[in-house]
C-alpha atoms as a PDB file:
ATOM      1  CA  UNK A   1      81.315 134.339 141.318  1.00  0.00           C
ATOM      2  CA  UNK A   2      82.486 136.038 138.295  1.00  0.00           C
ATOM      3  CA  UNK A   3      85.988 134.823 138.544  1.00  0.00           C
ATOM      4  CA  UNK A   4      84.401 131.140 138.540  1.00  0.00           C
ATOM      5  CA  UNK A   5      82.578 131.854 135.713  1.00  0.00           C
ATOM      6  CA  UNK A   6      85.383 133.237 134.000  1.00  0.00           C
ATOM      7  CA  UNK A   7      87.429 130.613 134.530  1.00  0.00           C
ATOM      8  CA  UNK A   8      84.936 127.945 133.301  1.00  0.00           C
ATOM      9  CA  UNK A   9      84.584 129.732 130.069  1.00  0.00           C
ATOM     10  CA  UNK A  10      88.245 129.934 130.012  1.00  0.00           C
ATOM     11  CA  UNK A  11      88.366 126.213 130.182  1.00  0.00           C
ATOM     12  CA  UNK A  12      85.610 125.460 128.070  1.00  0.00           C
ATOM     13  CA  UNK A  13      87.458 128.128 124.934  1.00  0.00           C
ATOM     14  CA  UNK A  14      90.647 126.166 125.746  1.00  0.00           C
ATOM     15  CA  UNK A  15      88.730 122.416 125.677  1.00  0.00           C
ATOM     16  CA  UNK A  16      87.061 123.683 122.520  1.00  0.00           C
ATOM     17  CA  UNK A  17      89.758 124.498 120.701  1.00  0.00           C
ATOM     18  CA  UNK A  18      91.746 121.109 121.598  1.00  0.00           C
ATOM     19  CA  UNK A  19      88.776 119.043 120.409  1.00  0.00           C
ATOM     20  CA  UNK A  20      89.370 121.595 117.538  1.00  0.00           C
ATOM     21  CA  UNK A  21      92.878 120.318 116.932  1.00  0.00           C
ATOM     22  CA  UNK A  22      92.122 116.821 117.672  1.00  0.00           C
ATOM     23  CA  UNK A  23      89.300 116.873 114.880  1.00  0.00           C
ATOM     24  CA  UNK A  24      91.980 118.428 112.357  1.00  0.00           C
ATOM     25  CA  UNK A  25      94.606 115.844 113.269  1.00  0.00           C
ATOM     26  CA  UNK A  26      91.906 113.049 113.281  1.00  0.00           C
ATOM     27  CA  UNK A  27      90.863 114.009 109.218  1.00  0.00           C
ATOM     28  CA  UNK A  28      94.430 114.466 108.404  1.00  0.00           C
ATOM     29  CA  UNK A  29      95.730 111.252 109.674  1.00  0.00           C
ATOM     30  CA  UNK A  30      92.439 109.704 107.735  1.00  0.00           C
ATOM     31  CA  UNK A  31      93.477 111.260 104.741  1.00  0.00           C
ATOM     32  CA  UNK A  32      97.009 110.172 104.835  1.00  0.00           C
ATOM     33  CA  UNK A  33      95.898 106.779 105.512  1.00  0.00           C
ATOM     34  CA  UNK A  34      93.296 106.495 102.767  1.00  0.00           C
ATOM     35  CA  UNK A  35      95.823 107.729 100.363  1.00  0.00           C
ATOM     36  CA  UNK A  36      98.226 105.005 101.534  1.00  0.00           C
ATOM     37  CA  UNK A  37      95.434 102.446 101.073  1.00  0.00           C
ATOM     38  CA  UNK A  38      95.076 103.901  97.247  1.00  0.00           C
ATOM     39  CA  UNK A  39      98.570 103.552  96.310  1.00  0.00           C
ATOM     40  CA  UNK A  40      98.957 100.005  98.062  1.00  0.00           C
ATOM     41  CA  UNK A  41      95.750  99.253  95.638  1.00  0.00           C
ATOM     42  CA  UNK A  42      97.111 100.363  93.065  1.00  0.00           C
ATOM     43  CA  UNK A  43     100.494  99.078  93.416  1.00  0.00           C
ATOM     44  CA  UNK A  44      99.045  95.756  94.067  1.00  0.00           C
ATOM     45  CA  UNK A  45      96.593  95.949  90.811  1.00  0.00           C
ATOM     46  CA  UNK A  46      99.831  96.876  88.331  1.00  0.00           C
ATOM     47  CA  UNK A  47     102.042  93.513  90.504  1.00  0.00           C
ATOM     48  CA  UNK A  48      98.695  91.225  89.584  1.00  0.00           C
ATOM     49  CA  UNK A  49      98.249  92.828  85.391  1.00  0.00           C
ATOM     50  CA  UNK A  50     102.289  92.448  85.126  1.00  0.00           C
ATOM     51  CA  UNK A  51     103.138  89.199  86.817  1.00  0.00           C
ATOM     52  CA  UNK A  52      99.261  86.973  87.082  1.00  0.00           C
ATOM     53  CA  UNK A  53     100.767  83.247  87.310  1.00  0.00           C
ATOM     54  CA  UNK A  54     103.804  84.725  90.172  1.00  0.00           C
ATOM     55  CA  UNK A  55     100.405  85.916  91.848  1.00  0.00           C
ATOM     56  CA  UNK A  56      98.161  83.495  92.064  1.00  0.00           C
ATOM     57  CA  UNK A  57     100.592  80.987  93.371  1.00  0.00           C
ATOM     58  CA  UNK A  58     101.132  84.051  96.047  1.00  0.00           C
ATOM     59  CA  UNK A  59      97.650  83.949  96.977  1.00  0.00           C
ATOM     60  CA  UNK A  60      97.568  80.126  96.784  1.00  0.00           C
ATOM     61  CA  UNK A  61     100.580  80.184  99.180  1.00  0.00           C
ATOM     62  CA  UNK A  62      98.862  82.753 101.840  1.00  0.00           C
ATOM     63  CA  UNK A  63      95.584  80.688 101.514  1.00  0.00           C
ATOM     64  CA  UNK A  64      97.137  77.444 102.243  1.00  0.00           C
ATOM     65  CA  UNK A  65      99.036  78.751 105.147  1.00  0.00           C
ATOM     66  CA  UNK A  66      95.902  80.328 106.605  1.00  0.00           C
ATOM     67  CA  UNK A  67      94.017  77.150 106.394  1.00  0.00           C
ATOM     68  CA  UNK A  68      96.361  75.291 107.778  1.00  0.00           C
ATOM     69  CA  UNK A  69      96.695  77.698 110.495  1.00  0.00           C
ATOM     70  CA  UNK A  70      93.045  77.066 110.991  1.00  0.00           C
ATOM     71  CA  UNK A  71      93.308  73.814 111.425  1.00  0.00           C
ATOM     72  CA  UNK A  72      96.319  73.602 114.018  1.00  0.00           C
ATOM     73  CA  UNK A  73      93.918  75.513 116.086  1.00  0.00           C
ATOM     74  CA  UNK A  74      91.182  73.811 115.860  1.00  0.00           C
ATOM     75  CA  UNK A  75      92.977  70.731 116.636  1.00  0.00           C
ATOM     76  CA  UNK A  76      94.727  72.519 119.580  1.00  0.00           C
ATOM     77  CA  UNK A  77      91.120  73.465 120.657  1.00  0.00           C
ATOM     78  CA  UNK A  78      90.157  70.192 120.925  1.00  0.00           C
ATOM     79  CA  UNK A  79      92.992  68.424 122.867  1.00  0.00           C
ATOM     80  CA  UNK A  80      91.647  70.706 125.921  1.00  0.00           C
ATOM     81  CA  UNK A  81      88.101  69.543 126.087  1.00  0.00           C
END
């Protein structure tokens, strides 16, 4: 009996302590990717204050491909019912 409960605390010290390290790494990585986020913002705020007309027309560009996107698949969609 003892050895059983010894090696139940065992594993529970050793599952502890890898829920531990899986917290840690968990923050870390969160950290690391919020900071990434950051500099892409702020990267992307200095491209829009140097260079606004090259940017909108970027943005018009990605919008018009998204809608039409949309609307080959909603046409696709349609052709099936």
């Amino acid at each position: 009996m003892t050895n059983t409960k010894e090696l139940a605390n065992t594993a529970l010290d050793t599952a502890s302590e890898k829920i531990r390290d899986l917290r840690f790494g968990a923050r870390e990585l969160a950290n690391r990717g919020a900071s990434s986020v950051n500099d892409y913002a702020q990267a992307t705020t200095r491209y829009v204050s140097e260079r606004p007309l090259q940017s909108a027309l970027i943005a018009a560009a990605v919008g018009a491909a998204v809608a039409g996107l949309i609307i080959a698949l909603r046409r696709s969609d349609k052709r099936y019912y």
